[in-house]
Protein backbone atom coordinates (compact mmCIF):
# COMPACT_ATOMS: atom_id res chain seq x y z
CA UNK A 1 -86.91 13.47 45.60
CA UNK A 2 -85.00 10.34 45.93
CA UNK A 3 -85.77 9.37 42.55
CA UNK A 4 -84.30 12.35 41.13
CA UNK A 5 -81.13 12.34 43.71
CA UNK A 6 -80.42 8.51 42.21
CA UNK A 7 -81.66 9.25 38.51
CA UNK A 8 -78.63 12.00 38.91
CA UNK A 9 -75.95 9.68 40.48
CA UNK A 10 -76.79 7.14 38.07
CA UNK A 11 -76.07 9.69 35.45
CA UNK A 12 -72.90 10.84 36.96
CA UNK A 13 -72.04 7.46 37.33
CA UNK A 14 -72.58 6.62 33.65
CA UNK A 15 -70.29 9.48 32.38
CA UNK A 16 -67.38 8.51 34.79
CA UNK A 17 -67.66 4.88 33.65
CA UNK A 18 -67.63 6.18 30.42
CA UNK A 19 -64.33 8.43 30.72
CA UNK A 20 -63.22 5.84 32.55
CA UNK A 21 -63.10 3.48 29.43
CA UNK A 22 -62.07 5.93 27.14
CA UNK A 23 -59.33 6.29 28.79
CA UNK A 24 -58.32 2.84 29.07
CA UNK A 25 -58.22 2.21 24.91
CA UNK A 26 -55.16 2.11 23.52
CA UNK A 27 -54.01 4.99 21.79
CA UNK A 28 -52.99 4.19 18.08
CA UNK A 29 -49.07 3.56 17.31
CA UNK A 30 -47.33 5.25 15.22
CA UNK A 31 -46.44 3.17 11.88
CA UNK A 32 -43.30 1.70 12.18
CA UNK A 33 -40.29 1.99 9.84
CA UNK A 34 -39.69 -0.65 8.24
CA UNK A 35 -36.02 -1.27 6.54
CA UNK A 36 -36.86 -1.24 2.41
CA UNK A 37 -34.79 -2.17 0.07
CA UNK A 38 -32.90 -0.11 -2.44
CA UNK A 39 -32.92 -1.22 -5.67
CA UNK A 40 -31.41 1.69 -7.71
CA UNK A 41 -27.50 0.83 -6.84
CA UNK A 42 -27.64 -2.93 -7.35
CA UNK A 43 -27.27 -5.49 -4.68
CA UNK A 44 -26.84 -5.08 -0.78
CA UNK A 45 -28.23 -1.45 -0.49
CA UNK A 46 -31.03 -0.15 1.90
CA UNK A 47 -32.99 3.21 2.48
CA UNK A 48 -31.99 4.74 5.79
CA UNK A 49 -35.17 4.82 7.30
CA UNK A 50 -36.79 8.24 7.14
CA UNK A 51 -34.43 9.04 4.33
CA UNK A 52 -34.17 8.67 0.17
CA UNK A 53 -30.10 7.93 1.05
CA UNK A 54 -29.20 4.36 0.61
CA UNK A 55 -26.94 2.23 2.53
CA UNK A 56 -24.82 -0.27 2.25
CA UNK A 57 -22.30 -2.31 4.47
CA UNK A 58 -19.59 -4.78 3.84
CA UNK A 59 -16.07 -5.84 4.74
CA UNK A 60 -13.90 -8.66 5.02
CA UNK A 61 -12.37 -10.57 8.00
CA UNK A 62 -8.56 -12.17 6.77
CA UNK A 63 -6.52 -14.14 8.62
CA UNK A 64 -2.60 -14.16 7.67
CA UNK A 65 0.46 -16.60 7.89
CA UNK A 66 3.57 -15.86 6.08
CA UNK A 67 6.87 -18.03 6.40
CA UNK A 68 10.42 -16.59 6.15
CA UNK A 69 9.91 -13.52 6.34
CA UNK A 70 8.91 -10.27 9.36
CA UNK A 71 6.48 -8.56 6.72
CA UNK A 72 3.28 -8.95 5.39
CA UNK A 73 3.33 -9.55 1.67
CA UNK A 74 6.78 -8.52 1.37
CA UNK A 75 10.01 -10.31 0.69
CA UNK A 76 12.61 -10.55 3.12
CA UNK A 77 14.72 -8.09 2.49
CA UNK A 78 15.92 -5.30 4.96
CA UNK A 79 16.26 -4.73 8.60
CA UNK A 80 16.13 -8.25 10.89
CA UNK A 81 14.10 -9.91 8.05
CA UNK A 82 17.02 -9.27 5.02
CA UNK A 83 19.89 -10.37 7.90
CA UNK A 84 18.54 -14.04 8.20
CA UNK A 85 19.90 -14.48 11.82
CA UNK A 86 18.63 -15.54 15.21
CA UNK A 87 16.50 -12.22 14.85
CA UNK A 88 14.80 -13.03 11.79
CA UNK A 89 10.86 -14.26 11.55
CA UNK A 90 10.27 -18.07 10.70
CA UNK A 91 7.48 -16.79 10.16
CA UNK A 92 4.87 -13.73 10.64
CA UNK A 93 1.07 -13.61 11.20
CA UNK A 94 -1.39 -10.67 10.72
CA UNK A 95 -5.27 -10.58 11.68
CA UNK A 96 -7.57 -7.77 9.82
CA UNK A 97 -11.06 -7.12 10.46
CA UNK A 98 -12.37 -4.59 7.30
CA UNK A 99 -15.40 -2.61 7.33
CA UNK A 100 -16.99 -0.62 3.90
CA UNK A 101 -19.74 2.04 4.52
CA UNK A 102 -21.12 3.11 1.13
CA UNK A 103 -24.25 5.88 0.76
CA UNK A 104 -26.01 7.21 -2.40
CA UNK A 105 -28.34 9.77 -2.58
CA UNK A 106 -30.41 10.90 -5.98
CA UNK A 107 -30.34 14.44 -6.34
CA UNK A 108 -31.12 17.32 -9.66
CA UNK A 109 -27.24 17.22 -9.58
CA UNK A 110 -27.08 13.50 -10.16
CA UNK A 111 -25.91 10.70 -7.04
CA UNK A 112 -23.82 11.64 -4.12
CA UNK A 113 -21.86 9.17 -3.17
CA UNK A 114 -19.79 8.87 0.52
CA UNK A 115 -17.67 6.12 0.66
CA UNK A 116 -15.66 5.30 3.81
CA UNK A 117 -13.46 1.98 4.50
CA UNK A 118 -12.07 1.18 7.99
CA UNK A 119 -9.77 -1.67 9.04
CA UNK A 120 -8.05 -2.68 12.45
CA UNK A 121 -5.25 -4.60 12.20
CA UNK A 122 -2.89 -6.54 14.13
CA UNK A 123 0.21 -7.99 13.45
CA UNK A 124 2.56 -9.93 15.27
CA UNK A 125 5.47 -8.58 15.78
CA UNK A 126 9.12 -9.51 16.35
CA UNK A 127 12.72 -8.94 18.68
CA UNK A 128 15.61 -6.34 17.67
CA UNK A 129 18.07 -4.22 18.80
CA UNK A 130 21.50 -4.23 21.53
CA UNK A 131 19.91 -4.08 24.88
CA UNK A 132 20.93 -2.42 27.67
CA UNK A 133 23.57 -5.03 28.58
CA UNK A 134 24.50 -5.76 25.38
CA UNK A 135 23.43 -9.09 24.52
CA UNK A 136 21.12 -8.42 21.60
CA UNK A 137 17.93 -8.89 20.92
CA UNK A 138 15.53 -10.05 24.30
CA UNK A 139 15.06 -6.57 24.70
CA UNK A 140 13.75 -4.33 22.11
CA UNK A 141 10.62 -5.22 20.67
CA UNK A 142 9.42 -3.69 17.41
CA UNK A 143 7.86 -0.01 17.86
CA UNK A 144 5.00 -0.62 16.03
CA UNK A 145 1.79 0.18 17.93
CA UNK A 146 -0.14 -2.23 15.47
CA UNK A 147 2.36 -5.07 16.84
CA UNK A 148 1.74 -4.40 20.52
CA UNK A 149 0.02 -6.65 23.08
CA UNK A 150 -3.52 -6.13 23.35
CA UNK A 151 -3.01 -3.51 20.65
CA UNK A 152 -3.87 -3.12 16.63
CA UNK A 153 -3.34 -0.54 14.74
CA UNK A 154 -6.58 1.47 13.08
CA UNK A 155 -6.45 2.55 9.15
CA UNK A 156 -8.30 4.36 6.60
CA UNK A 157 -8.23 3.01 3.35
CA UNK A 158 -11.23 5.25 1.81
CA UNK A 159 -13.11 8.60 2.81
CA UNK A 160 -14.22 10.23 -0.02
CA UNK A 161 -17.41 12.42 -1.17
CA UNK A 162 -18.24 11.89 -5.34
CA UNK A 163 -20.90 14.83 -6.50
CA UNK A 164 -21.05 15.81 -10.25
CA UNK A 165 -18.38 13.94 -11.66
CA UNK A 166 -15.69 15.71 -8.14
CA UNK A 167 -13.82 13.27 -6.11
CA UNK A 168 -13.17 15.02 -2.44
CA UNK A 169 -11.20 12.68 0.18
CA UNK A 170 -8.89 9.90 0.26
CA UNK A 171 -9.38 7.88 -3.01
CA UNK A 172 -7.69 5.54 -4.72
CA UNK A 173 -4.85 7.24 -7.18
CA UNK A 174 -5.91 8.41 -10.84
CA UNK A 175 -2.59 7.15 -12.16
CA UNK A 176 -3.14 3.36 -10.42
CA UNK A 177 -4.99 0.58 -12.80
CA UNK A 178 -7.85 -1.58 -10.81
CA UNK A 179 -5.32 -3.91 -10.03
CA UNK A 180 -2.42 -1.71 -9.17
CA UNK A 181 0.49 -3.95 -8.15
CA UNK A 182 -1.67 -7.55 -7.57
CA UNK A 183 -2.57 -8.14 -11.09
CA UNK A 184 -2.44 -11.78 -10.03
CA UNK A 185 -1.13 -11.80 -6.48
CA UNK A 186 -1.43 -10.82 -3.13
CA UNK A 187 2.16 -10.66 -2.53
CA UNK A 188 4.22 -7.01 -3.29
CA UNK A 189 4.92 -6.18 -6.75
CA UNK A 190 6.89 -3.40 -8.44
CA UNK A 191 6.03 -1.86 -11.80
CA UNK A 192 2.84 0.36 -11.14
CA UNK A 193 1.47 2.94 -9.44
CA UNK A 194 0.30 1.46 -5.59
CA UNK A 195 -3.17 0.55 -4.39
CA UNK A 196 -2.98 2.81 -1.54
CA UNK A 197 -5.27 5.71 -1.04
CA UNK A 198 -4.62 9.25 -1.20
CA UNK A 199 -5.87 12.63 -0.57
CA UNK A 200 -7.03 14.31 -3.88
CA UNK A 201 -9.60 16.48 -5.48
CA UNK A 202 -10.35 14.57 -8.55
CA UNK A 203 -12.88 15.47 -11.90
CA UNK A 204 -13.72 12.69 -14.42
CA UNK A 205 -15.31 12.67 -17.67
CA UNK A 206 -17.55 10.05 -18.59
CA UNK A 207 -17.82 9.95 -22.39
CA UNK A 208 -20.25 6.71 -22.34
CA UNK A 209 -19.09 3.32 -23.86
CA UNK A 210 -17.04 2.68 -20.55
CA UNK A 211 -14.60 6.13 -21.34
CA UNK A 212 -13.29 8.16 -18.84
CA UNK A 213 -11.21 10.82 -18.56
CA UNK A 214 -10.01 11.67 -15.02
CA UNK A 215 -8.02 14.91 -14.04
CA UNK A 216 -6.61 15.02 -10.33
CA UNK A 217 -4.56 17.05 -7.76
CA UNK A 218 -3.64 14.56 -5.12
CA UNK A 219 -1.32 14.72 -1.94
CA UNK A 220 2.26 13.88 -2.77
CA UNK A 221 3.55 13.64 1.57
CA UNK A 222 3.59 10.58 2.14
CA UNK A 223 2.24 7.66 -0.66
CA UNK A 224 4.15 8.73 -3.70
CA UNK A 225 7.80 9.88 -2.63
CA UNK A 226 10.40 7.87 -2.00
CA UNK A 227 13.41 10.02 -0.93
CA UNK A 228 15.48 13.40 -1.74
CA UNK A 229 19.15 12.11 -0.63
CA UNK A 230 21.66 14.30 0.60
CA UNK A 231 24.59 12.16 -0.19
CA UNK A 232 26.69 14.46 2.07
CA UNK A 233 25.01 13.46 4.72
CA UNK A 234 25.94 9.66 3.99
CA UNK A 235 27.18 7.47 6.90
CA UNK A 236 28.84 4.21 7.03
CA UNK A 237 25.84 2.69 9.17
CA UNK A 238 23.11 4.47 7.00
CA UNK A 239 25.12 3.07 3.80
CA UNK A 240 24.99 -0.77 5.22
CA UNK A 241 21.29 -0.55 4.87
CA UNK A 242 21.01 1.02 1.15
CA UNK A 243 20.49 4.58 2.60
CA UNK A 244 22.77 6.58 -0.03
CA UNK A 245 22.52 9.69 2.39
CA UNK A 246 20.15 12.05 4.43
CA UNK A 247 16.65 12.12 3.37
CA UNK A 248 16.19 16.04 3.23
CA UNK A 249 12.50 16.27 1.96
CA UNK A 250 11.01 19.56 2.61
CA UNK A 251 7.52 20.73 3.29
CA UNK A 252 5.03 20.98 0.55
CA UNK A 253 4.88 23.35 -2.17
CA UNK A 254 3.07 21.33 -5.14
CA UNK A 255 0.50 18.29 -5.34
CA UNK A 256 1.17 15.44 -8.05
CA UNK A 257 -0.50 16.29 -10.89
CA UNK A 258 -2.32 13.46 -12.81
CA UNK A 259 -4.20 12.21 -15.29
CA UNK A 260 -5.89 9.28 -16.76
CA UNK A 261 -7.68 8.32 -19.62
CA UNK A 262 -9.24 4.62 -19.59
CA UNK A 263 -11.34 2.41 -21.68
CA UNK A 264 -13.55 -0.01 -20.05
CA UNK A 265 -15.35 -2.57 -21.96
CA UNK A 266 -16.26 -6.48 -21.79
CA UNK A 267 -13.02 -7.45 -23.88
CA UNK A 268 -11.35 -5.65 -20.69
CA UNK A 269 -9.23 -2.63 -20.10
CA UNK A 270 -6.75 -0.17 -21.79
CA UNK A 271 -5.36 2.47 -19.53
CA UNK A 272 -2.58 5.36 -19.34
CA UNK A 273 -1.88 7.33 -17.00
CA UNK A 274 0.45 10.30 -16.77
CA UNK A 275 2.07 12.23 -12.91
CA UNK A 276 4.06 14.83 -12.56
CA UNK A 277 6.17 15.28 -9.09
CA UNK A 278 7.56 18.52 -7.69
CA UNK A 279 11.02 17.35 -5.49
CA UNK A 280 10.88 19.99 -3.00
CA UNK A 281 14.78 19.44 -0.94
CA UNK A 282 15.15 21.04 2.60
CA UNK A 283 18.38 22.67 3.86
CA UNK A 284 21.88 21.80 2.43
CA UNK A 285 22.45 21.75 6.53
CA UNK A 286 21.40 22.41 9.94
CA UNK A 287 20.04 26.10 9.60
CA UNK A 288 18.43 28.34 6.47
CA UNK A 289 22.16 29.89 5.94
CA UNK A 290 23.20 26.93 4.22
CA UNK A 291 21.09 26.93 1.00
CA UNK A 292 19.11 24.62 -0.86
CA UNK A 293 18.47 22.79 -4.26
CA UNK A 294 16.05 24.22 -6.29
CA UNK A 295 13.11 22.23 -6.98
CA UNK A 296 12.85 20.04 -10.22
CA UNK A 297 9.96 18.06 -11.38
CA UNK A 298 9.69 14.40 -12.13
CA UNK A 299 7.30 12.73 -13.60
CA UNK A 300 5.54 9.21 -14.33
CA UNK A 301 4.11 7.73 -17.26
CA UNK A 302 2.16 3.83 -17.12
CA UNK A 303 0.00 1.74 -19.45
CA UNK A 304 -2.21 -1.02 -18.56
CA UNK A 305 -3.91 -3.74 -20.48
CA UNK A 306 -6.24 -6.35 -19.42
CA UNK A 307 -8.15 -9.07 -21.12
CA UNK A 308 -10.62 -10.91 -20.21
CA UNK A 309 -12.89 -13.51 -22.02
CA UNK A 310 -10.11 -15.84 -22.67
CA UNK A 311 -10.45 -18.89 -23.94
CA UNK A 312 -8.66 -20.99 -21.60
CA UNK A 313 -12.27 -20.90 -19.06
CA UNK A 314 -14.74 -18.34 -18.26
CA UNK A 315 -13.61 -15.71 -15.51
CA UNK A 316 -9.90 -16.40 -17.09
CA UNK A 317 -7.85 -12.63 -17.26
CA UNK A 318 -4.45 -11.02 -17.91
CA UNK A 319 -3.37 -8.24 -16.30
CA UNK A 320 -0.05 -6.31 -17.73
CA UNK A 321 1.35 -3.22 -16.75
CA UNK A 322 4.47 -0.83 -17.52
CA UNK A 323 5.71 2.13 -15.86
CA UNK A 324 8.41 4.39 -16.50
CA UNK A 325 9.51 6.85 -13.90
CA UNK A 326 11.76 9.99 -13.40
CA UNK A 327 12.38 11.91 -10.08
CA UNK A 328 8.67 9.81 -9.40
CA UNK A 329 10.12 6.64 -8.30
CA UNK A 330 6.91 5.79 -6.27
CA UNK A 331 4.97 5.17 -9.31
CA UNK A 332 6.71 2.23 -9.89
CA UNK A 333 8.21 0.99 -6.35
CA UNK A 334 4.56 1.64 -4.89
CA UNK A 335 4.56 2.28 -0.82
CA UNK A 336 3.88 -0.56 0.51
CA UNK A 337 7.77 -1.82 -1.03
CA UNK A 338 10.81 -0.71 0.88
CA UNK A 339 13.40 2.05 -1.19
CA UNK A 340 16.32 0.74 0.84
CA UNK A 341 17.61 -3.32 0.70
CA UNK A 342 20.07 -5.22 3.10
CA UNK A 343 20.16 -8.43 2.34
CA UNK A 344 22.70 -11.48 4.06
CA UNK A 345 24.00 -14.71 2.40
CA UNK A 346 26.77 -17.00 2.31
CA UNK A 347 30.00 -16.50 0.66
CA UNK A 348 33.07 -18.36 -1.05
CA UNK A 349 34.95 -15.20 -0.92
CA UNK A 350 38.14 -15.95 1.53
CA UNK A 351 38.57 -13.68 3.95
CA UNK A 352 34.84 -12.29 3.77
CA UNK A 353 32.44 -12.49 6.83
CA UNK A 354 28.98 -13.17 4.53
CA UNK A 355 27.96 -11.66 1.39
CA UNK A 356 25.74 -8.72 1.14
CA UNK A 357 23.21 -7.88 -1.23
CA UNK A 358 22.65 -3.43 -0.95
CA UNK A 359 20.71 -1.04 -3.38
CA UNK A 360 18.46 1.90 -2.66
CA UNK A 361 15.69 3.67 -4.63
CA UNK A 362 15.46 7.53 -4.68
CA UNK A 363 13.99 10.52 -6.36
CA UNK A 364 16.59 12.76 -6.72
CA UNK A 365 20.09 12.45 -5.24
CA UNK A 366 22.32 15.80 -4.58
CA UNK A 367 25.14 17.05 -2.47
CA UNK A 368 26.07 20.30 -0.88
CA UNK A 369 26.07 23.07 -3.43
CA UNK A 370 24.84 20.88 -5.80
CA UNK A 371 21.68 20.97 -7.80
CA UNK A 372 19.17 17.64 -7.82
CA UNK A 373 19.65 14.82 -10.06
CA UNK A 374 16.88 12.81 -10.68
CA UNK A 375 16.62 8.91 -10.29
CA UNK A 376 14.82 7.01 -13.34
CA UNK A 377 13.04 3.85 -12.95
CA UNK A 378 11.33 1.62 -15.24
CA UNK A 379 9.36 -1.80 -14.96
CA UNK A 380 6.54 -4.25 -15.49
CA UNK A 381 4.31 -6.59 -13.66
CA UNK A 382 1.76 -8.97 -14.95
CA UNK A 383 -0.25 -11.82 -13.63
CA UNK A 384 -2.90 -14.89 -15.48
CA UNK A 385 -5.57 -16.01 -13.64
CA UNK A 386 -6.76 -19.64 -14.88
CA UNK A 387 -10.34 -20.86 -13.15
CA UNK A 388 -10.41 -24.30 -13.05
CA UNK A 389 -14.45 -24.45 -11.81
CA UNK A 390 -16.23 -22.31 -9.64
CA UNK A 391 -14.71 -23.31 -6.63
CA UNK A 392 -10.78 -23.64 -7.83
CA UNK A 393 -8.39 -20.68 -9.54
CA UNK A 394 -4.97 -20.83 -10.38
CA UNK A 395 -2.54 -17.49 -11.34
CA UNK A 396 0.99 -17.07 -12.11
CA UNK A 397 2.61 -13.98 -11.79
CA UNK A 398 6.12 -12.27 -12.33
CA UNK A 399 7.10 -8.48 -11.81
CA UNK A 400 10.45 -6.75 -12.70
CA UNK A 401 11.86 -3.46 -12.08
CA UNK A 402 15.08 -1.30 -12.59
CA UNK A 403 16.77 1.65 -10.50
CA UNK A 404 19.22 3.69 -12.58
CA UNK A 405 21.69 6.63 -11.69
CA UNK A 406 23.18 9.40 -13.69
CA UNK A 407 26.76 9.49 -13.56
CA UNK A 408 26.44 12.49 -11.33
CA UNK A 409 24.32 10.69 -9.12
CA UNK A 410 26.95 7.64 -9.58
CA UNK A 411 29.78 10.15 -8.58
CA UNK A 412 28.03 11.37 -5.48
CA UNK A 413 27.08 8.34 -4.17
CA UNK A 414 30.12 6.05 -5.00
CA UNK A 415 32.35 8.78 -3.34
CA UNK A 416 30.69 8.27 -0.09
CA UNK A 417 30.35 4.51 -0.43
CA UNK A 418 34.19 3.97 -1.09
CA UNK A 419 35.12 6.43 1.80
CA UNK A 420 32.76 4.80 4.28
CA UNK A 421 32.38 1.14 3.63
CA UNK A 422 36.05 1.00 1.60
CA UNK A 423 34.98 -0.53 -1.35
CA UNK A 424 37.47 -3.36 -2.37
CA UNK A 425 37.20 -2.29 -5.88
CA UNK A 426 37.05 1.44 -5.68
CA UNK A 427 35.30 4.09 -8.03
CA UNK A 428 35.17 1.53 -11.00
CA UNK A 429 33.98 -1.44 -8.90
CA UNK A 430 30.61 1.28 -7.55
CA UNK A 431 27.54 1.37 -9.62
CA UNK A 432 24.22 1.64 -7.66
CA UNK A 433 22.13 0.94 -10.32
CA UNK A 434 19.64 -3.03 -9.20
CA UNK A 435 17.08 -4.60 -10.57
CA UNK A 436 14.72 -6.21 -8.92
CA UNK A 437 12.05 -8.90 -9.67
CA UNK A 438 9.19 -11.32 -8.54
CA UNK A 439 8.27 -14.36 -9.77
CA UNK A 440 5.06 -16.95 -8.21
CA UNK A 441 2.14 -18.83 -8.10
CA UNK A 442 -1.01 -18.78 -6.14
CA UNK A 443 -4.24 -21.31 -5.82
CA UNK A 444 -7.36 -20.46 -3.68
CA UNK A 445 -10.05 -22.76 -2.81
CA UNK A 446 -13.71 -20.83 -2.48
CA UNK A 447 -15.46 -23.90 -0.62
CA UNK A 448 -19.05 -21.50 0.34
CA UNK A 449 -19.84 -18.23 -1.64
CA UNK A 450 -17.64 -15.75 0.74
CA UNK A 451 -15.22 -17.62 1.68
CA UNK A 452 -11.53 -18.52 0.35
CA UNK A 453 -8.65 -20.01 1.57
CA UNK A 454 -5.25 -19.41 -0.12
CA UNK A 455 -1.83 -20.71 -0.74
CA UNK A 456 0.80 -18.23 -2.47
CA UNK A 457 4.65 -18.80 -3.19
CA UNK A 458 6.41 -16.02 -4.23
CA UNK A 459 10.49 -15.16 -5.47
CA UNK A 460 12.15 -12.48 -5.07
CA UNK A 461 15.97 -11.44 -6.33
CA UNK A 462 18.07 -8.41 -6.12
CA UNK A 463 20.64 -8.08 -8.47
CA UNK A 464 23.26 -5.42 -7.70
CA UNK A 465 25.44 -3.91 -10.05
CA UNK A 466 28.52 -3.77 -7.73
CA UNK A 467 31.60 -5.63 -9.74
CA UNK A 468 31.50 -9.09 -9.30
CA UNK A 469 33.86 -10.23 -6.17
CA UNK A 470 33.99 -6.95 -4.59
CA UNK A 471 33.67 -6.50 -0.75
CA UNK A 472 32.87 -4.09 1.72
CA UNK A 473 33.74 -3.11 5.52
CA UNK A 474 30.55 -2.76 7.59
CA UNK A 475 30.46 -1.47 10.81
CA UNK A 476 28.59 -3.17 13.92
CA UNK A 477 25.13 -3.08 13.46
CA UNK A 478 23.17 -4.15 16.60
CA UNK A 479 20.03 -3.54 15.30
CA UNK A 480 20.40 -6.69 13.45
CA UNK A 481 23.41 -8.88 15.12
CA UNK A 482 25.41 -8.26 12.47
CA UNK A 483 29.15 -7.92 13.34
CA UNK A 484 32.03 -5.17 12.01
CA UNK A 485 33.65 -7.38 9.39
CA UNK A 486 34.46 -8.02 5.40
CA UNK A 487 31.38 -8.66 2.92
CA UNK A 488 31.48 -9.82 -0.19
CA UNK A 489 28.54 -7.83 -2.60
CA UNK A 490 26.63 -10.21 -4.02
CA UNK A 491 22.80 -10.81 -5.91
CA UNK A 492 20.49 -11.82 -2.85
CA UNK A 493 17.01 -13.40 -3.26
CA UNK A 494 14.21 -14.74 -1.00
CA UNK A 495 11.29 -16.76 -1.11
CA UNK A 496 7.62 -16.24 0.94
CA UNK A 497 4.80 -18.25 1.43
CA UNK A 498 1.77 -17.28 2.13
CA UNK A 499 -1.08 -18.79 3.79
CA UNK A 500 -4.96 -17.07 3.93
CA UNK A 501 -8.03 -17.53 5.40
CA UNK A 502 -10.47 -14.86 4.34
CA UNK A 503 -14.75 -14.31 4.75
CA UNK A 504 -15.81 -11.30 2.49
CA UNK A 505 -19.33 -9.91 3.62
């Protein structure tokens, strides 16, 4: 009996053990996910693990100095910047951190593409404005969020979806060239459609051998209008700053229409484009009972050429573009320019304060019971690009542009400048009408793969069409120190330099 009783308790004992150790081995792992590359969209992409979408991430980090001037890439030539006082910049510095997200995904339907690009900027800032106790200046610091203290300022360059041959989102314009307005440069230029992004629903043709055709509806709000001037709603203080009158845009009725056709082969690129611009005007006044403008359309027409293949040096290129513009002024002075100049010099002129350099650039100009009359523009940029090895490049570039006025437009708008600033020379001294140009020169040094430092020089002139010797009564403008005195109207000009330190990724 007390075999059995211990052949049984061995037995039990046995099985327990046994559980015992099963349960103690280590249950198998599930295989991990490894990050594959994606080799179907060139360099830099990944599989999102789990997925057949591809990823891939990038950006830039760019560090900014510009002397003589209160604005990035721009000339000095409006608000505190154009006065060239106690309140103007020395200089002006801007930090940017960029960020790219770009997915593909095969599909029956062909690739979906998302492509999204994020920035946050900040950018110092600078001193304006009468304050409360009237000395001007300590007290009002620019508005800008992005120019705060421990602040920045968040932007969206790119959100877009691409499926069969549709652009959805905020894209880059069908009427701009790959270059847009730095065909050389990073400073501002005139004479092309912008570089900035903007809403659109887009279709393009791809005929093969690097032809496209590209049809697009794409938000007109805010990137290409300039302004719809009221010129009865002109002031003597909006005047001194080359506002011609009240900007009375109204809501939206129409997008720009546009169109592209481009060929894009190894030689390089030929390109035109073609926009068409509703000018939608608000009220002639305060309240619905005092009428409107009807709407007219403008429109835009641009072609590009670039070469490449030169035989100054491998990676050698031109750029050229041309623009001509009416009632779509935008498509030529692109939005990151200003539309209205104030510009401060010295003068010979006896009696006269400073001279003054003014212009403005509009859409359409009207006046109270009056219909629209459109504004035509026309210009050029262009910019060479020597390499000198493959650490060492060299450009030159040169931009010029041209505002001009109907006599209608003329009429309106010299009316209200000879009643409010008393134009020495009266109706025949006033012509609004300016050109304006950019000429420079910019080396970078690429030391590493990634990373480039850069030194850009760039001139700028206005030249006003105001008869020669004629002056003007400004009132005080604290915003910019300037006192109520006699100007004499004269061509202004400025010159920038700009300093960069930037690490692509």
């Amino acid at each position: 009996m007390k075999v059995k009783k211990g052949i049984i308790l061995g037995s039990a004992a046995i099985f327990v053990g046994a559980g015992a150790q099963a349960a103690d081995l280590p249950v198998k792992a599930k295989a991990i996910e490894y990050v594959k590359i994606c080799s179907l969209y060139g360099a830099g992409f990944y599989y999102i693990p789990g997925t057949d979408t591809c990823i891939k991430l990038g950006g830039y980090l760019r560090a900014d100095a510009l002397l003589a001037t209160n604005f990035d890439l721009d000339a000095a030539s409006s608000g505190v910047a154009g006065a060239r006082n106690r309140l103007s910049n020395y200089y002006t510095a801007r930090s940017r951190q960029d960020l790219q997200i770009d997915t593909r995904t095969a599909t029956e339907y062909g690739v979906v593409r998302t492509f999204a690009e994020l920035k946050f900027t900040w950018t110092s800032g600078t001193y304006s404005g009468a304050g409360s106790t009237g000395v001007n200046g300590a007290t009002a610091y620019t508005s800008s969020a992005g120019s705060q203290v421990a602040g920045g300022a968040l932007g969206i360059d790119y959100a877009f979806i691409q499926f069969a041959g549709f652009t959805f989102g905020r894209a880059e314009s069908q009427f701009r060239t790959p270059w847009a307005q730095y065909p050389a440069n990073n400073m501002e230029l005139p004479g092309s459609g912008g570089w900035d992004p903007v809403n659109q629903v887009t279709y393009t043709a791809d005929f093969g051998q690097g032809i496209t055709a590209s049809f697009s509806a794409q938000d007109q709000v805010q990137n290409y209008t300039t302004t719809v001037w009221n010129v009865s709603g002109a002031t003597a203080a909006g005047l001194a700053t080359g506002t011609y009158g009240a900007n009375d845009i109204g809501g939206t009725r129409a997008p720009d229409l546009v169109a592209r056709v481009r060929v894009d082969q190894a030689w390089g690129l030929f390109q035109a484009s073609l926009a068409v611009h509703d000018n939608h005007a608000a009220y002639y006044g305060a309240s619905e009972l005092t009428g409107h403008p009807d709407d007219k359309w403008g429109w835009a027409g641009q072609l590009a050429l670039s070469i490449k293949n030169l035989p100054t040096g491998p990676g050698d290129t031109i750029n050229l573009t041309g623009v001509y513009t009416n009632g779509a002024s935008r498509y030529n002075f692109q939005d990151y320019m200003s539309t209205a100049y104030a510009m401060y010099g010295g003068t010979s002129v006896a009696g006269a304060y400073q001279s003054f350099g003014i212009a403005g650039v509009s859409d359409s100009v009207f006046v109270t019971g009056a219909g629209q009359e459109l504004t035509k523009t026309y210009g050029f940029n262009g910019g060479y690009t020597h390499n000198w090895d493959p650490y060492w490049n060299t450009s030159i570039f040169g931009a010029w542009a041209a505002v001009r006025y109907n006599n209608t437009a003329k009429g309106y708008i010299c009316g209200a400048f000879v009643a409010n600033l008393a134009l020495s020379s009266g109706l025949g001294g006033c012509n609004p009408d300016f050109n304006y140009a950019v000429v420079g020169t910019k080396t970078s040094w690429t030391p590493v793969r990634g990373l480039t430092f850069t030194g850009e020089l760039a001139y700028m002139m206005l030249d006003q069409k105001y008869a020669s010797g004629s002056t003007v009564t400004l009132p005080l403008q604290s915003g910019v120190a300037k006192p109520a005195a006699v100007y004499e109207l004269k061509d202004q000009n400025s010159l920038v330099l700009l300093l960069r330190a930037q690490r692509n990724f």
